[in-house]
C-alpha atoms as a PDB file:
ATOM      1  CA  UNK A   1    -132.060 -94.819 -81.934  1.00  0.00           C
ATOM      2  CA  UNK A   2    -132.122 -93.682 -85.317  1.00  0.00           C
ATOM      3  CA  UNK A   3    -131.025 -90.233 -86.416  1.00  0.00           C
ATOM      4  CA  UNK A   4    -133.733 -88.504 -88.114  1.00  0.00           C
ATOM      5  CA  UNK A   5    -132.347 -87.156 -91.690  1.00  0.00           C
ATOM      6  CA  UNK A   6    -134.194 -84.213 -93.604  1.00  0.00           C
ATOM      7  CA  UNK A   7    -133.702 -83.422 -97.437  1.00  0.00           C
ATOM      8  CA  UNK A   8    -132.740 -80.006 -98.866  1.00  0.00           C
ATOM      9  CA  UNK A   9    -135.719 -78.990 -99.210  1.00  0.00           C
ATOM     10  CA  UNK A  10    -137.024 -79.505 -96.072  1.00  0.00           C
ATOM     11  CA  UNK A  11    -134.179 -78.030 -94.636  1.00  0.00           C
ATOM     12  CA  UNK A  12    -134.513 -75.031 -97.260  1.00  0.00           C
ATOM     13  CA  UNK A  13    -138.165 -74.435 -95.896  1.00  0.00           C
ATOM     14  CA  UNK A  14    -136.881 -74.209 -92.380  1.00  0.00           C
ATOM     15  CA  UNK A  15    -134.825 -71.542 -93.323  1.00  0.00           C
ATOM     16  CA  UNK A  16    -137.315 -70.328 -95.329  1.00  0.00           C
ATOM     17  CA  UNK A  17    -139.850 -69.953 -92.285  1.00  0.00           C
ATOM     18  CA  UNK A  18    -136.708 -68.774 -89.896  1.00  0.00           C
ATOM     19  CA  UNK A  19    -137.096 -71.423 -87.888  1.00  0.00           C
ATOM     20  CA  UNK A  20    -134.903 -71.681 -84.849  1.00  0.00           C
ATOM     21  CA  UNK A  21    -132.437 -74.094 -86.074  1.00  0.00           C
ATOM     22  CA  UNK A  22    -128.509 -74.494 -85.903  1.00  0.00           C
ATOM     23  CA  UNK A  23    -126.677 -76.011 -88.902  1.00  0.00           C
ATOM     24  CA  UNK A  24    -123.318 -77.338 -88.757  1.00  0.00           C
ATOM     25  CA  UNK A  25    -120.933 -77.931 -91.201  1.00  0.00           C
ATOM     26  CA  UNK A  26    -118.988 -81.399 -90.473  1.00  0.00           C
ATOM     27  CA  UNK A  27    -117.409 -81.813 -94.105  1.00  0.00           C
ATOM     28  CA  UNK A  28    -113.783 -82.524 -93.588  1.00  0.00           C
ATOM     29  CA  UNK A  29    -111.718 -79.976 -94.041  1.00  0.00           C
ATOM     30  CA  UNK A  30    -110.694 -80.740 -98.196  1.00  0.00           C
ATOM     31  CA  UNK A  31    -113.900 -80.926 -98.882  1.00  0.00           C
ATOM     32  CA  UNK A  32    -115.386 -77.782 -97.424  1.00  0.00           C
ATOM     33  CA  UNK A  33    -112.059 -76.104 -98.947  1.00  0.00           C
ATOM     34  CA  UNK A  34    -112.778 -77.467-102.329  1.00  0.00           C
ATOM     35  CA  UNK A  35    -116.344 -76.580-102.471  1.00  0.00           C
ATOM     36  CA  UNK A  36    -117.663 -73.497-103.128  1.00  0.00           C
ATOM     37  CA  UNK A  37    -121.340 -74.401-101.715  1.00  0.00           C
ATOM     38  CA  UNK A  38    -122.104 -73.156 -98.261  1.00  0.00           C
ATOM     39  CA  UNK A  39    -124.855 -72.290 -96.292  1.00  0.00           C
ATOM     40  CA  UNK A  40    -124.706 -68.930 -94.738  1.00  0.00           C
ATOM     41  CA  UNK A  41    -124.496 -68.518 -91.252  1.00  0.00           C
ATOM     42  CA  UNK A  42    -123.726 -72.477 -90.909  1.00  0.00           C
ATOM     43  CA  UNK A  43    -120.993 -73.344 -87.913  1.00  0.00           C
ATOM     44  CA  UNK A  44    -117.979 -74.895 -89.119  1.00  0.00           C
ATOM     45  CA  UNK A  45    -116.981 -78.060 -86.481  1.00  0.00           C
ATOM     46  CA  UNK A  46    -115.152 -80.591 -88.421  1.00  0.00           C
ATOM     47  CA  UNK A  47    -115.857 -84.276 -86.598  1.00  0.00           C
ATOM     48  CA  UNK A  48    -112.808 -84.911 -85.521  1.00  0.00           C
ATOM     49  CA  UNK A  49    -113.268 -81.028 -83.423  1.00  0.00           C
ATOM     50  CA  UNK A  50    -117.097 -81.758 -82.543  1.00  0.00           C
ATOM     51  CA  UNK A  51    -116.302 -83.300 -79.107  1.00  0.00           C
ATOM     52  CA  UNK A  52    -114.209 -80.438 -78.080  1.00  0.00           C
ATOM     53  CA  UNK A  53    -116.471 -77.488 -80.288  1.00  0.00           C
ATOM     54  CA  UNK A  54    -119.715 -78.975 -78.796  1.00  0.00           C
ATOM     55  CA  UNK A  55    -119.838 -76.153 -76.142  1.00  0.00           C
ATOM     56  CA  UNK A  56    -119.684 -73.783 -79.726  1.00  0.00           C
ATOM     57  CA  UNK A  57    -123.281 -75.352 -80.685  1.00  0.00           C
ATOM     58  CA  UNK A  58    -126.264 -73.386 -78.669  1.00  0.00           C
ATOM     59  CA  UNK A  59    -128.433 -75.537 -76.580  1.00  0.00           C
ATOM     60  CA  UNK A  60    -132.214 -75.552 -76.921  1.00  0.00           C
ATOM     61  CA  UNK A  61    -132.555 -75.616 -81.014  1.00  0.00           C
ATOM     62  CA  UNK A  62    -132.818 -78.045 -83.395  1.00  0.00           C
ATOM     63  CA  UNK A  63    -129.200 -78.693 -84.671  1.00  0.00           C
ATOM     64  CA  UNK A  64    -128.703 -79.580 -88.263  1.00  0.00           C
ATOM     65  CA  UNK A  65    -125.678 -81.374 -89.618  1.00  0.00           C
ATOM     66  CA  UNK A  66    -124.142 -81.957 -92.973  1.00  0.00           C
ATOM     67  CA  UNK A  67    -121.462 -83.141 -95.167  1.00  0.00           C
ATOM     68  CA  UNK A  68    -120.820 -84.551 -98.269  1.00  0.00           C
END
């Protein structure tokens, strides 16, 4: 099955509209260092920690994931 994938935008108008939705931040740790672009209130699970972080992700929302 697919994963559905949403673009900024969209994702900007969810926020927008405070829609229940959790967003994750999966960049790998350089890459979230290095960049100076995040999205407020996003949780920070790297992959390689999602399997043991899952619990850290609420149930019952639309989760959001993204890297770079």
């Amino acid at each position: 099955m697919p994963i559905p994938r949403i673009t900024k935008e969209e994702l900007k108008a969810k926020m927008d509209r405070q829609e229940d939705v959790v967003i994750v931040d999966v960049r790998a740790e350089d890459s979230y260092n290095a960049s100076n672009q995040k999205i407020k209130g996003a949780l920070r699970i790297t992959l390689e920690e999602l399997e043991r972080d899952i619990k850290k992700i609420p149930e019952g929302k639309e989760v959001i994931t993204y890297c770079t």
